[in-house]
N, C-alpha and C. Protein backbone atom coordinates (compact mmCIF):
# COMPACT_ATOMS: atom_id res chain seq x y z
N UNK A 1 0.85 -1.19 0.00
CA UNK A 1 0.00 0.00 0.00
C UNK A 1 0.89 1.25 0.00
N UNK A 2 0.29 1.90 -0.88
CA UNK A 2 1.50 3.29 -0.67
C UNK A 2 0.97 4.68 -0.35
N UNK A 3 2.25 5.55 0.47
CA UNK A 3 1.10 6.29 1.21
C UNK A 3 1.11 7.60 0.21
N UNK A 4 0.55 8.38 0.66
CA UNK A 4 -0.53 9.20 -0.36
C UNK A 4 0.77 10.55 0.31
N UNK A 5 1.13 10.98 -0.67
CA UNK A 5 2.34 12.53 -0.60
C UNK A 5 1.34 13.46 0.29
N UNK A 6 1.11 13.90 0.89
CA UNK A 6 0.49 14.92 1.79
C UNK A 6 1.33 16.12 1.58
N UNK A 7 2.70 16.67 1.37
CA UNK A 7 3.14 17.44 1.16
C UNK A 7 3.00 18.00 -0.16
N UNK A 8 2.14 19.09 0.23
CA UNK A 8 1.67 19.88 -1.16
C UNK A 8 2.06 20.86 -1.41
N UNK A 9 2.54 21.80 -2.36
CA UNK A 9 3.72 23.14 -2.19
C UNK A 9 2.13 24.07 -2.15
N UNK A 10 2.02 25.35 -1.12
CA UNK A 10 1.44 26.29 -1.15
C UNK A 10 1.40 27.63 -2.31
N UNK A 11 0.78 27.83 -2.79
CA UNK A 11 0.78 29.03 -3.72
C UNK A 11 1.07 30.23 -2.96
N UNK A 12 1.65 31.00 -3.29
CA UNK A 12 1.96 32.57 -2.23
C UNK A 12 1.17 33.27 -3.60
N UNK A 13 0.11 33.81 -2.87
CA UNK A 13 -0.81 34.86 -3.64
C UNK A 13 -0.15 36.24 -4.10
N UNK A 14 -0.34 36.94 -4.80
CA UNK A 14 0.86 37.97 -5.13
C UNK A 14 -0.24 39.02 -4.72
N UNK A 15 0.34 39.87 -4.13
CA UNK A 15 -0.41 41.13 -3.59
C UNK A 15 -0.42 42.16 -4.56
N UNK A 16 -2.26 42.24 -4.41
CA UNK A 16 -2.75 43.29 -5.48
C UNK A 16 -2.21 44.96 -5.19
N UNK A 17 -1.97 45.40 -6.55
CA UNK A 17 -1.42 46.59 -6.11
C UNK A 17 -2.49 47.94 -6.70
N UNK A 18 -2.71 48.68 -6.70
CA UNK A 18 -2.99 49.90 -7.39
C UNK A 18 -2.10 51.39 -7.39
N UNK A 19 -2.21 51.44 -8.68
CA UNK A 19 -1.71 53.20 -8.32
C UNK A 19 -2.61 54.11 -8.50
N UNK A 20 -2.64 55.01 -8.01
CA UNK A 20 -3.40 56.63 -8.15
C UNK A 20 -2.96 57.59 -8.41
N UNK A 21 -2.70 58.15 -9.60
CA UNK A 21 -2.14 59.40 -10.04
C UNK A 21 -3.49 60.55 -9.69
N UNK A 22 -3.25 61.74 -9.11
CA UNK A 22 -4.14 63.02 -9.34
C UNK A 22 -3.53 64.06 -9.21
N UNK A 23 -4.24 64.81 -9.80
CA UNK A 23 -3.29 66.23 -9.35
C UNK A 23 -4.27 67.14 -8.74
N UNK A 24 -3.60 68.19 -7.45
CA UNK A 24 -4.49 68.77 -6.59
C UNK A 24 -4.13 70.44 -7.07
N UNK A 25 -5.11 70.73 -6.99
CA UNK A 25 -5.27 72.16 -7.35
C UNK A 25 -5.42 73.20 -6.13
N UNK A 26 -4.64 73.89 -5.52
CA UNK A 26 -5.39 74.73 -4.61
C UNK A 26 -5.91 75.85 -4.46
N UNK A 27 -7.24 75.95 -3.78
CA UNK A 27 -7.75 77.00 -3.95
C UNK A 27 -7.90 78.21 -2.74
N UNK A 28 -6.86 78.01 -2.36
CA UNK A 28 -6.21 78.97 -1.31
C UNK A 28 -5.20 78.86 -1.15
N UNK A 29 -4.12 79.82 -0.57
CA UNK A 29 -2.38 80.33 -0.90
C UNK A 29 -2.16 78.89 0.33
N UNK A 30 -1.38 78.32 -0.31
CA UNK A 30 -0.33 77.23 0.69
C UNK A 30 0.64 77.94 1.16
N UNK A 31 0.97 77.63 2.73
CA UNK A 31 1.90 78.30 3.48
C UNK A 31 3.19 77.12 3.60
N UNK A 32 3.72 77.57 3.46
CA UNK A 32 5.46 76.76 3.87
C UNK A 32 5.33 76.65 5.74
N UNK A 33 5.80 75.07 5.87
CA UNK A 33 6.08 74.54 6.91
C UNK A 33 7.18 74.57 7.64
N UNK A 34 8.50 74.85 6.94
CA UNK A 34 9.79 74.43 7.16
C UNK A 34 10.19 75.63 8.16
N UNK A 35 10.46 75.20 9.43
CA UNK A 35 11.03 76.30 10.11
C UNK A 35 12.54 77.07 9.78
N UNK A 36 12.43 78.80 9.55
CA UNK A 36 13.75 79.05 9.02
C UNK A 36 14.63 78.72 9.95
N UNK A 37 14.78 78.87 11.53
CA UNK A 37 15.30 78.91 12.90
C UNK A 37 16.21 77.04 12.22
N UNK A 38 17.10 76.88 12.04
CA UNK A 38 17.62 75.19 11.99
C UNK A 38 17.66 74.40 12.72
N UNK A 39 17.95 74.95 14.05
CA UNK A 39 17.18 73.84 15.07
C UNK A 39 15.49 73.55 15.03
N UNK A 40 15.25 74.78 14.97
CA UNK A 40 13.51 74.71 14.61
C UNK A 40 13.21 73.45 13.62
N UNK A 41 13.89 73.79 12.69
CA UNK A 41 13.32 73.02 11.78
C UNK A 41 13.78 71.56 11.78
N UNK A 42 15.44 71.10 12.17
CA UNK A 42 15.29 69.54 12.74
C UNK A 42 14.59 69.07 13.73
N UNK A 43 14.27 70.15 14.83
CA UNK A 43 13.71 69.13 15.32
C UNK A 43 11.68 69.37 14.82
N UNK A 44 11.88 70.17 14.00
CA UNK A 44 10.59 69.98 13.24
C UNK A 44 10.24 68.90 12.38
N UNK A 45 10.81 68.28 11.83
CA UNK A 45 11.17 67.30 10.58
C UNK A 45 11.10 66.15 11.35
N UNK A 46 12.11 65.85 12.79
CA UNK A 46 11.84 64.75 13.43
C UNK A 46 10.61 64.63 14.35
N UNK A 47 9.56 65.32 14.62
CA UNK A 47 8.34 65.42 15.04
C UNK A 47 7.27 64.63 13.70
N UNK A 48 7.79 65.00 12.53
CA UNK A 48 6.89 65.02 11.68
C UNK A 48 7.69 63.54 10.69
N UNK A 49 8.27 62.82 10.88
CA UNK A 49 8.96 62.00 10.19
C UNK A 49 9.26 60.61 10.58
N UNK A 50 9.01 59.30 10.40
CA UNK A 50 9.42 58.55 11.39
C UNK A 50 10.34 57.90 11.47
N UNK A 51 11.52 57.90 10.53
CA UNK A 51 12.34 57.61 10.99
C UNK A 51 13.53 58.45 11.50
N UNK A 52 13.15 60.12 12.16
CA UNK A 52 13.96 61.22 12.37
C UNK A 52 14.45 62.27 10.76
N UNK A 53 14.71 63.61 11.33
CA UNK A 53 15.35 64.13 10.44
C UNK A 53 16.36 63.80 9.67
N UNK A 54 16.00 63.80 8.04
CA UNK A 54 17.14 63.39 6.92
C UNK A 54 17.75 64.29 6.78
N UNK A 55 18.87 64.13 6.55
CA UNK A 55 20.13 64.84 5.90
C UNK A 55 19.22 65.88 4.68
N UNK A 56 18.56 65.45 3.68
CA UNK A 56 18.06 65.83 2.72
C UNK A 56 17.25 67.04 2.61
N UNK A 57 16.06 66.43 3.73
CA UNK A 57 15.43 67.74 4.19
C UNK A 57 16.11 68.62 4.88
N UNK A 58 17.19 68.81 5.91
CA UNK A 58 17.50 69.68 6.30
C UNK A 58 18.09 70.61 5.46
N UNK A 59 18.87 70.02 4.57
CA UNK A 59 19.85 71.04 3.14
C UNK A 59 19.02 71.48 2.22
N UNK A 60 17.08 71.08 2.32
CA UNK A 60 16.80 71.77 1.18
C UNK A 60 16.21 73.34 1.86
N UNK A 61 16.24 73.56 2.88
CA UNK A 61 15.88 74.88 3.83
C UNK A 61 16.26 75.80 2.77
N UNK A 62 15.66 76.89 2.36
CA UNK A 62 15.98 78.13 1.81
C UNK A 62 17.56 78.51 2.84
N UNK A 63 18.33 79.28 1.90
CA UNK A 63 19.72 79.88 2.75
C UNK A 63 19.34 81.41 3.52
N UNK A 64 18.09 81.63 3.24
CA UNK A 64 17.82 82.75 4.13
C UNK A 64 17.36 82.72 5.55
N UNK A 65 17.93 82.64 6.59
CA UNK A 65 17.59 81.55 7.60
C UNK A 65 16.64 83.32 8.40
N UNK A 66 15.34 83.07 8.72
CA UNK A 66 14.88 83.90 9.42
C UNK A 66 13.84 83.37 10.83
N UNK A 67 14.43 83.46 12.02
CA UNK A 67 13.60 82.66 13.12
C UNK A 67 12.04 83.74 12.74
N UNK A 68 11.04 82.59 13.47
CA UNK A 68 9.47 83.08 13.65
C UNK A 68 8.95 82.79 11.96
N UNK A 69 9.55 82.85 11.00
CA UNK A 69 9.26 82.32 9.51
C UNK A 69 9.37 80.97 9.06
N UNK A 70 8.63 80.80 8.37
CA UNK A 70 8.26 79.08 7.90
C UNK A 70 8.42 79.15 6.28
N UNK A 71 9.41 78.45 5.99
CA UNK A 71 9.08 78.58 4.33
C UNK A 71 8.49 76.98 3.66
N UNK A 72 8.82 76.95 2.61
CA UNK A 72 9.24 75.83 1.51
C UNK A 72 10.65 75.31 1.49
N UNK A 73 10.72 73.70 1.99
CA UNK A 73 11.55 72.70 1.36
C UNK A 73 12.22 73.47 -0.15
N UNK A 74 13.45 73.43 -0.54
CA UNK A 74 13.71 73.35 -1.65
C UNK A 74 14.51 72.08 -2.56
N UNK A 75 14.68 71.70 -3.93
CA UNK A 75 15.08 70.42 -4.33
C UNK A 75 16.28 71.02 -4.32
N UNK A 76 17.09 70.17 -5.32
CA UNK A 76 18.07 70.69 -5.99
C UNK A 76 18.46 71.96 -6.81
N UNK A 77 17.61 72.24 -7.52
CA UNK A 77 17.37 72.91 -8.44
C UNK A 77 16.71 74.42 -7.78
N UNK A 78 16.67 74.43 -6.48
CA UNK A 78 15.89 75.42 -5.70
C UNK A 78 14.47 76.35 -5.94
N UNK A 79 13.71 74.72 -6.76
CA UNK A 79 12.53 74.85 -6.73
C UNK A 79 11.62 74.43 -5.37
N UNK A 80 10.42 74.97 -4.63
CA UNK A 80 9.83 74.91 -3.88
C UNK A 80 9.00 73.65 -3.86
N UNK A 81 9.07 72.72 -2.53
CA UNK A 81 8.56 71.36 -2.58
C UNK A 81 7.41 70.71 -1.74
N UNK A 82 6.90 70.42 -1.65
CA UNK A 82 6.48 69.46 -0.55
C UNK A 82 7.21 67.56 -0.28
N UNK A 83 6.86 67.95 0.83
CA UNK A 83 7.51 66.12 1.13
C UNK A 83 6.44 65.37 0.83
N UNK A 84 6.90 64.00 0.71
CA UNK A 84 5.51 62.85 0.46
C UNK A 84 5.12 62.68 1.93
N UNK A 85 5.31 62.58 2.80
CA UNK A 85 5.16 62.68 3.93
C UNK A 85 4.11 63.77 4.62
N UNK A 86 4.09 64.92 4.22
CA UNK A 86 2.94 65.73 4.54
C UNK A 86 1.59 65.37 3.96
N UNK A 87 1.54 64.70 2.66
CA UNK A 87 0.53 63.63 1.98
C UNK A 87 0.12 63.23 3.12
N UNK A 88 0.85 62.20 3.36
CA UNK A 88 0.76 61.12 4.19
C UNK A 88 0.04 61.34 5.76
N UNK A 89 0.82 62.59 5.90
CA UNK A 89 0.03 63.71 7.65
C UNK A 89 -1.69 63.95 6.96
N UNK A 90 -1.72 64.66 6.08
CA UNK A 90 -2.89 65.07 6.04
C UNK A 90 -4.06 63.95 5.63
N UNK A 91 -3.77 62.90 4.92
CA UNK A 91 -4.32 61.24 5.03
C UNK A 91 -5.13 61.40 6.38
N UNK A 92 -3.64 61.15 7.55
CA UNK A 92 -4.07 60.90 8.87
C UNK A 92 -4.67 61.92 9.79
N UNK A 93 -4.79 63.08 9.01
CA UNK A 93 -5.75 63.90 9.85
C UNK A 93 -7.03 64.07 9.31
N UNK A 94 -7.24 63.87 8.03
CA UNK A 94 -8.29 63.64 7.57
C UNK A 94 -9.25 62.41 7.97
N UNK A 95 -8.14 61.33 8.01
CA UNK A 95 -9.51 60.17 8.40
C UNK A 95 -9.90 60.15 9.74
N UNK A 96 -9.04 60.84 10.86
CA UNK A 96 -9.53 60.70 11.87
C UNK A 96 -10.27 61.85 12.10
N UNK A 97 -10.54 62.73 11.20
CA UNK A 97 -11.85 63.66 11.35
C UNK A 97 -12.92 63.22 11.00
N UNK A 98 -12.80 61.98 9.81
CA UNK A 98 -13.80 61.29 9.20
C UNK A 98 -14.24 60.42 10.33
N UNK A 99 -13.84 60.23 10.95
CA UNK A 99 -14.42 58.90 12.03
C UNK A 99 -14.99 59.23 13.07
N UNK A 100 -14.67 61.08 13.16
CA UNK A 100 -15.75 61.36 13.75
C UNK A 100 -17.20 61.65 13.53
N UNK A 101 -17.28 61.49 12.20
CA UNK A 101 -18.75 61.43 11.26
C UNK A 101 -19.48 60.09 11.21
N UNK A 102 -20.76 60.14 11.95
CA UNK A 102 -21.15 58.71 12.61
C UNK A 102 -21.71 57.88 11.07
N UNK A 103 -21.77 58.89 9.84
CA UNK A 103 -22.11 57.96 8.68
C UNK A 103 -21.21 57.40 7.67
N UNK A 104 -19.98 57.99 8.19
CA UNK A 104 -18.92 57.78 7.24
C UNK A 104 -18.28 56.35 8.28
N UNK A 105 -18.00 55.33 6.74
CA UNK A 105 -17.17 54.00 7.18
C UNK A 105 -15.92 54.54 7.11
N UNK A 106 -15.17 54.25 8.46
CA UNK A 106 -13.92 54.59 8.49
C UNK A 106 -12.65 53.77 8.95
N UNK A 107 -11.60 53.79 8.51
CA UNK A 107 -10.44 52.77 8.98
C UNK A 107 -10.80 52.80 10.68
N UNK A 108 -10.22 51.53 11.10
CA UNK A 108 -10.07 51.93 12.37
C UNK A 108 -8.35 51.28 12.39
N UNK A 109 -7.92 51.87 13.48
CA UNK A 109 -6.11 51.84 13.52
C UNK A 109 -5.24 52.48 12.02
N UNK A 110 -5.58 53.73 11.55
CA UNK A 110 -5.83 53.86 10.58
C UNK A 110 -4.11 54.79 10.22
N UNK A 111 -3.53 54.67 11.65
CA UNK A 111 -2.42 55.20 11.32
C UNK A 111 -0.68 54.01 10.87
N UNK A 112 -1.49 53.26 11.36
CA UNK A 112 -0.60 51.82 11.02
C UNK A 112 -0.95 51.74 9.36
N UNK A 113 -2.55 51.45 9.39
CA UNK A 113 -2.36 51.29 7.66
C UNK A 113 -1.99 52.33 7.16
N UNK A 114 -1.78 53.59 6.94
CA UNK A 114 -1.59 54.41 6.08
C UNK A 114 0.06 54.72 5.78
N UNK A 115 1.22 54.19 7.03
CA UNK A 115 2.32 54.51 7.53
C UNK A 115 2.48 52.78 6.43
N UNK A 116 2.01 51.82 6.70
CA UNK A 116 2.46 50.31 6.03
C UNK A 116 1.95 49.85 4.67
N UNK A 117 0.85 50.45 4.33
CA UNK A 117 0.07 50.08 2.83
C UNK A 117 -0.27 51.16 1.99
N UNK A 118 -0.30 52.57 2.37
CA UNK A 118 -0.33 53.51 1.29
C UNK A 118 1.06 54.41 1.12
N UNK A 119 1.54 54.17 -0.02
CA UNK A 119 2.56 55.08 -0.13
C UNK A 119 2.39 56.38 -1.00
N UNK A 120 3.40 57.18 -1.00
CA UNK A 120 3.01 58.58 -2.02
C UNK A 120 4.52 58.94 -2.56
N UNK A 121 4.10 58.89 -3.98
CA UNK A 121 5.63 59.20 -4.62
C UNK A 121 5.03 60.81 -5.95
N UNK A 122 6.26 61.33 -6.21
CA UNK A 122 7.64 61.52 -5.75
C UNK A 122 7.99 61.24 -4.56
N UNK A 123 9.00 61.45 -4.00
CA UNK A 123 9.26 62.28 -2.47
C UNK A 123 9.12 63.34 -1.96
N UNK A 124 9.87 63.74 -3.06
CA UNK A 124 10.01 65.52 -3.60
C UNK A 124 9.01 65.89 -4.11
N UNK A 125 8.02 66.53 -4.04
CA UNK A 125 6.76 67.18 -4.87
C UNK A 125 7.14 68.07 -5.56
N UNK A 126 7.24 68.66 -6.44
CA UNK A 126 7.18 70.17 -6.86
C UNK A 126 6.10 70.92 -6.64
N UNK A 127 5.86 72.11 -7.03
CA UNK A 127 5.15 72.81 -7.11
C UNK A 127 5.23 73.86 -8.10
N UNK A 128 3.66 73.70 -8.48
CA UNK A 128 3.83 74.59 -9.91
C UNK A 128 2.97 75.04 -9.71
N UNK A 129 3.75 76.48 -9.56
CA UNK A 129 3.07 77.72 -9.19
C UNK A 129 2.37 78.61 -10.13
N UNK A 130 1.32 79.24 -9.52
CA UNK A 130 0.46 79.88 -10.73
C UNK A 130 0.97 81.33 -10.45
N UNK A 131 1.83 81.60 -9.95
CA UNK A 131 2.59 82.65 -9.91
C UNK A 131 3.75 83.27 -8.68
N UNK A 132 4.17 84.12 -8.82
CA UNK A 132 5.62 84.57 -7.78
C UNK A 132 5.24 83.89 -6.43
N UNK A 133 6.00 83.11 -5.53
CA UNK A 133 6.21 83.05 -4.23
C UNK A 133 6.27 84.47 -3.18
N UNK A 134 5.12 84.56 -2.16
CA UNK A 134 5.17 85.81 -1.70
C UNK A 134 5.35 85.71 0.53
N UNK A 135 4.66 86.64 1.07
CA UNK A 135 5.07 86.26 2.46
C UNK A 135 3.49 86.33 3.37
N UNK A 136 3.23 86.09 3.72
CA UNK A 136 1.81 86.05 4.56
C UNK A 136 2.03 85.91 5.82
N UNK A 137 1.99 87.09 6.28
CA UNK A 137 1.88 87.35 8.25
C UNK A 137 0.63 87.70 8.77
N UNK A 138 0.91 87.44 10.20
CA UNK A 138 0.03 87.18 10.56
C UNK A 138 0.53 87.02 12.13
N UNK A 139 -0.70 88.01 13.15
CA UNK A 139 -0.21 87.86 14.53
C UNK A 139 -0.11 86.44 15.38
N UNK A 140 0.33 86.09 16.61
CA UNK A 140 0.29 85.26 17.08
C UNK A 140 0.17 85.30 18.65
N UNK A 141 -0.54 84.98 19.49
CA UNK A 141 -0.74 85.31 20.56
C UNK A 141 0.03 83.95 21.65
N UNK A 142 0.66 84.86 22.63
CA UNK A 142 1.77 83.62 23.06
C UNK A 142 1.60 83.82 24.61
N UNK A 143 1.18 82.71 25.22
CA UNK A 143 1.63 82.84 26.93
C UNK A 143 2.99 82.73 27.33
N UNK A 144 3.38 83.21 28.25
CA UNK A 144 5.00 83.06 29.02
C UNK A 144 4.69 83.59 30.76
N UNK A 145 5.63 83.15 31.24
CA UNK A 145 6.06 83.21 32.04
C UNK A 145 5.23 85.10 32.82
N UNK A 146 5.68 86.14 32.11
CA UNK A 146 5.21 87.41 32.19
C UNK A 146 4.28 88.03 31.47
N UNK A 147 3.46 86.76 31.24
CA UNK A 147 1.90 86.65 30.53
C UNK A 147 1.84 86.87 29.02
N UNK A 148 0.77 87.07 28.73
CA UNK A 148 0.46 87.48 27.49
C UNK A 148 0.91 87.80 26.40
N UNK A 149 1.87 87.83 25.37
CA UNK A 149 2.24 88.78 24.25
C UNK A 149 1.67 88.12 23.30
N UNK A 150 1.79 89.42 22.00
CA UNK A 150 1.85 89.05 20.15
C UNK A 150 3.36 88.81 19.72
N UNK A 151 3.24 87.95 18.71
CA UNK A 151 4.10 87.97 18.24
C UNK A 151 3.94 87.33 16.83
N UNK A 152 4.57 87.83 15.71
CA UNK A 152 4.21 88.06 14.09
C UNK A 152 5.02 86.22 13.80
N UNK A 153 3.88 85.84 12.87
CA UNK A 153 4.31 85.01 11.82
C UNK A 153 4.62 85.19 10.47
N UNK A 154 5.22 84.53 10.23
CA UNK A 154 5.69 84.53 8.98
C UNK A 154 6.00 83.71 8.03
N UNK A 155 4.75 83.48 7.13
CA UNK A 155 5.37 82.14 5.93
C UNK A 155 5.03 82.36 4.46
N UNK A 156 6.10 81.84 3.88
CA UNK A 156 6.44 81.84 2.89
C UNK A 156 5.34 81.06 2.26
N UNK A 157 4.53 81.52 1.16
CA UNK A 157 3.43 81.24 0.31
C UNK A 157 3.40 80.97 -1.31
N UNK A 158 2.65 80.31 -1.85
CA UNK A 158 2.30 79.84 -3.10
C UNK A 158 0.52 80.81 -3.21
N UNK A 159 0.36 80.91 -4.37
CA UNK A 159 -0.99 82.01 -4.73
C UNK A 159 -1.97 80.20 -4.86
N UNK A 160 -2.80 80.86 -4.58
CA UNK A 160 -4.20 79.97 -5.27
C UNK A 160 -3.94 79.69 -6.74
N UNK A 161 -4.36 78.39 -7.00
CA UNK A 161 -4.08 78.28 -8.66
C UNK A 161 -2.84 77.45 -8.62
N UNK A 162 -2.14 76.67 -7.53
CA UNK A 162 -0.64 76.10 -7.37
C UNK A 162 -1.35 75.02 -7.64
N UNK A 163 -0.65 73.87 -8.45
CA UNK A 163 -0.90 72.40 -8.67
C UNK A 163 0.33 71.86 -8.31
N UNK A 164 -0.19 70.57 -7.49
CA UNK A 164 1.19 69.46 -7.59
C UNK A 164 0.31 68.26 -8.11
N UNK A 165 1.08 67.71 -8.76
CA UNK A 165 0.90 66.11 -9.47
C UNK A 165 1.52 64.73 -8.07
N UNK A 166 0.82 64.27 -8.02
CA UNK A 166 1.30 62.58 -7.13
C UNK A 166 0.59 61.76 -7.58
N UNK A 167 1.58 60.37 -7.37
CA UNK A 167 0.58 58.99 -7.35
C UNK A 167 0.77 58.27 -6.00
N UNK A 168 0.07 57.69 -5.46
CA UNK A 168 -0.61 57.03 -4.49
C UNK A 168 -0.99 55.51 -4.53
N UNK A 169 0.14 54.99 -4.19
CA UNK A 169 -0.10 53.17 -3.87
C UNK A 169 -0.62 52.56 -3.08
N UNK A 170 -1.55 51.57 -3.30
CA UNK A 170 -2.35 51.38 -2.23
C UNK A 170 -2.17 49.32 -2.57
N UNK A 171 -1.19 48.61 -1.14
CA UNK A 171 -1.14 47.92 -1.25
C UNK A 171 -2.45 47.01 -0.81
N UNK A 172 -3.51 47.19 -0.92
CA UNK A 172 -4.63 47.27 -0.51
C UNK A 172 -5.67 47.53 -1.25
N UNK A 173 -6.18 47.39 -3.01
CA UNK A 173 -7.24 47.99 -3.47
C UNK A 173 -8.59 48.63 -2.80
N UNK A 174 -8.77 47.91 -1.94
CA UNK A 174 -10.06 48.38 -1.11
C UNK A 174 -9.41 49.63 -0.29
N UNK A 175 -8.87 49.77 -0.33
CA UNK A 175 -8.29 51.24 0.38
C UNK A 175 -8.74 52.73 -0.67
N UNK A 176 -9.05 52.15 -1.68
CA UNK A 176 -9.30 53.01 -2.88
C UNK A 176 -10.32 54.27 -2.21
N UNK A 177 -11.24 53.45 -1.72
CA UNK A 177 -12.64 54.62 -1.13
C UNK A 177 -12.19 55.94 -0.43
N UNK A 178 -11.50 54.86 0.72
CA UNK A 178 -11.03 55.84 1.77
C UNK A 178 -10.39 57.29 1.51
N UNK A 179 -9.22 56.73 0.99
CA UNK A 179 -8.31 57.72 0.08
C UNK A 179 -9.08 58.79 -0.76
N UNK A 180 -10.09 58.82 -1.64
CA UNK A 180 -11.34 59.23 -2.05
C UNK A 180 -11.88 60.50 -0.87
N UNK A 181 -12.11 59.53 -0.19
CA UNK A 181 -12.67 60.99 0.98
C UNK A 181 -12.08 61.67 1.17
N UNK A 182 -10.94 60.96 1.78
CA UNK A 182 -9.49 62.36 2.02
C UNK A 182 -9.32 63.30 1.32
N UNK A 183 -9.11 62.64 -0.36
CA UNK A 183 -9.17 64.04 -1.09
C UNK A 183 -10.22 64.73 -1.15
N UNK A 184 -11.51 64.10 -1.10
CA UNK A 184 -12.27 65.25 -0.99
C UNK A 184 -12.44 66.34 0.01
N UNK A 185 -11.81 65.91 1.40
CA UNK A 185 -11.67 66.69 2.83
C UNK A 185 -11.18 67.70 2.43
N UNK A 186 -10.25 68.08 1.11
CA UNK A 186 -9.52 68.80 1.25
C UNK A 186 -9.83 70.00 0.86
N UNK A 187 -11.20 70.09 0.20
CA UNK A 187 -11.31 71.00 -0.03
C UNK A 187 -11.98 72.13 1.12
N UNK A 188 -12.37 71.69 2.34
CA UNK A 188 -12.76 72.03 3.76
C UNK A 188 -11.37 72.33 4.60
N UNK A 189 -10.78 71.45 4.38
CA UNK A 189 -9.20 72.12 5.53
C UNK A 189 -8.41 70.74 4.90
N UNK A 190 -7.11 71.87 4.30
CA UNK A 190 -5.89 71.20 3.33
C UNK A 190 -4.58 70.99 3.85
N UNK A 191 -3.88 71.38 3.23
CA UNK A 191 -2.34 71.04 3.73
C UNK A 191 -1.29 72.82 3.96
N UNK A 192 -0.47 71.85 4.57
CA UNK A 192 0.60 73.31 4.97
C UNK A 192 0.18 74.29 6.70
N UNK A 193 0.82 75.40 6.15
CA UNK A 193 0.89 76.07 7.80
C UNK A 193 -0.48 76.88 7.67
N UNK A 194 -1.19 77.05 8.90
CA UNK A 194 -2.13 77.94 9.13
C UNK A 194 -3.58 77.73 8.24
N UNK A 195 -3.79 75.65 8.24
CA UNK A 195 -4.40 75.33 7.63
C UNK A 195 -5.92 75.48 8.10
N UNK A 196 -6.12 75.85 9.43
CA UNK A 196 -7.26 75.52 10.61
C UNK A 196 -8.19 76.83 9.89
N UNK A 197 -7.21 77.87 9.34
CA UNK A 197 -8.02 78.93 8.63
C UNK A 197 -8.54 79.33 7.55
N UNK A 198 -8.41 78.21 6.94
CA UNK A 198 -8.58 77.87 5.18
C UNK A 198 -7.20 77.82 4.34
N UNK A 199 -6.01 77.74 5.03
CA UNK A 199 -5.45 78.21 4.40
C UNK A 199 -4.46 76.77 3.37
N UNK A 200 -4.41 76.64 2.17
CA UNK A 200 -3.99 75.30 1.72
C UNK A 200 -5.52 74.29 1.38
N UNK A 201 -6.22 74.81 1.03
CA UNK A 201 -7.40 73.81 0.83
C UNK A 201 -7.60 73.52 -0.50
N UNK A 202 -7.85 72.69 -1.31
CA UNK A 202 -7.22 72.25 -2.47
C UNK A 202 -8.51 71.28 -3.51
N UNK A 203 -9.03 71.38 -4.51
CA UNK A 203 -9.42 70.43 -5.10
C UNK A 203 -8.90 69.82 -6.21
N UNK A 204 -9.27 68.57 -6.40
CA UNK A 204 -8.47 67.29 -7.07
C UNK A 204 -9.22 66.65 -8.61
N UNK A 205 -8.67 66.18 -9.02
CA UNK A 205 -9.13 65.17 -9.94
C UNK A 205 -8.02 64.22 -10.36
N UNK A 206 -8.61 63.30 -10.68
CA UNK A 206 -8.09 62.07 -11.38
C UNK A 206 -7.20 62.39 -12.71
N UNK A 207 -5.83 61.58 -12.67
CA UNK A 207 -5.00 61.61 -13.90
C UNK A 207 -4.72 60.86 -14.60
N UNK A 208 -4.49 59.52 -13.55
CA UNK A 208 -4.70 57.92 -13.93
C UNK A 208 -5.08 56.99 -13.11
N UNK A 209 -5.54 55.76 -13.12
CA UNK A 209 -5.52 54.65 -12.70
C UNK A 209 -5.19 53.79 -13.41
N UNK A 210 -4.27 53.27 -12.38
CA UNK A 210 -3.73 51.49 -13.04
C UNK A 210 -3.34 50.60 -12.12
């Protein structure tokens, strides 16, 4: 009698992928994040980054170093950028605003998936500006020690009418929806500095899917 092979080789399923190309349009001036102050800004970058401040981002800082001012990342070429990573922030502040909407289906642990299954490329964003880079201040009200003061902000801006192009991987097709809302959040409260006031709010459309 002979015995029957029980050892059967397993198939490894290949994980579905999608990409999402769109490009976002904004319809209010985007403010620059990057603190001019250089300590400001590493340890700004490592707040906002997870595996700490890169070498990369710190050298693309404008050379005009001014504390209390926030500009634009620059590339090589000392064009004005965004990181893929601020994508990625505003993802996670978006869905957890969404989850506070008792009709909207929403991730739950939603900062694990978005950090492990959605990615956003370039790295480097550009920005293509619908015209000159300008400065937008604005007071700031500060407690201390001997109470109360103002004190002026300052960031470096893109006009309404700025587009950046990204695509968006989603190791996850069913992640497709979600992502969907987000961009649509954006046109209510967007990306960049001094966003709580409209400022960076952006609408989108589709460029590709594949």
């Amino acid at each position: 009698m002979t015995e029957k092979n029980t050892n059967k080789k397993t198939k490894t399923k290949k994980v579905e992928r999608t990409w999402l190309k769109v490009e976002l349009e904004f319809t209010e001036p985007l403010l620059g994040t990057s603190p001019g102050d250089p300590k400001l800004a590493e340890e700004y970058v490592t707040s906002k980054h997870p595996d700490g401040a890169q070498k990369d981002e710190q050298e693309s800082l404008p050379e005009e170093i001014k504390k209390y001012s926030s500009y634009f990342a620059r590339n090589e070429n000392d064009e004005p950028i965004l990181w893929d990573y601020q994508i990625k922030g505003f993802f996670k502040d978006a869905c957890s605003m969404m989850r506070r909407v008792a009709q909207v289906d929403e991730l739950k642990a939603h900062k694990k998936i978005i950090d492990g299954l959605i990615f956003v490329a370039p790295r480097e964003i550009p920005l293509m500006s619908s015209g000159e880079l300008t400065f937008k201040e604005r007071p700031l009200r500060i407690t201390t020690p001997k109470g109360d003061r103002t004190a002026l902000a300052r960031s470096e801006a893109a006009p309404a009418g700025t587009k950046i192009q990204i695509e968006i991987l989603l190791l996850k097709p069913s992640l497709e929806k979600y992502v969907i809302n987000w961009l649509d959040y954006g046109i209510l409260r967007g990306l960049g500095q001094w966003r709580n006031s409209g400022m960076g709010r952006f609408k989108w459309h589709w460029l590709q899917i594949k």
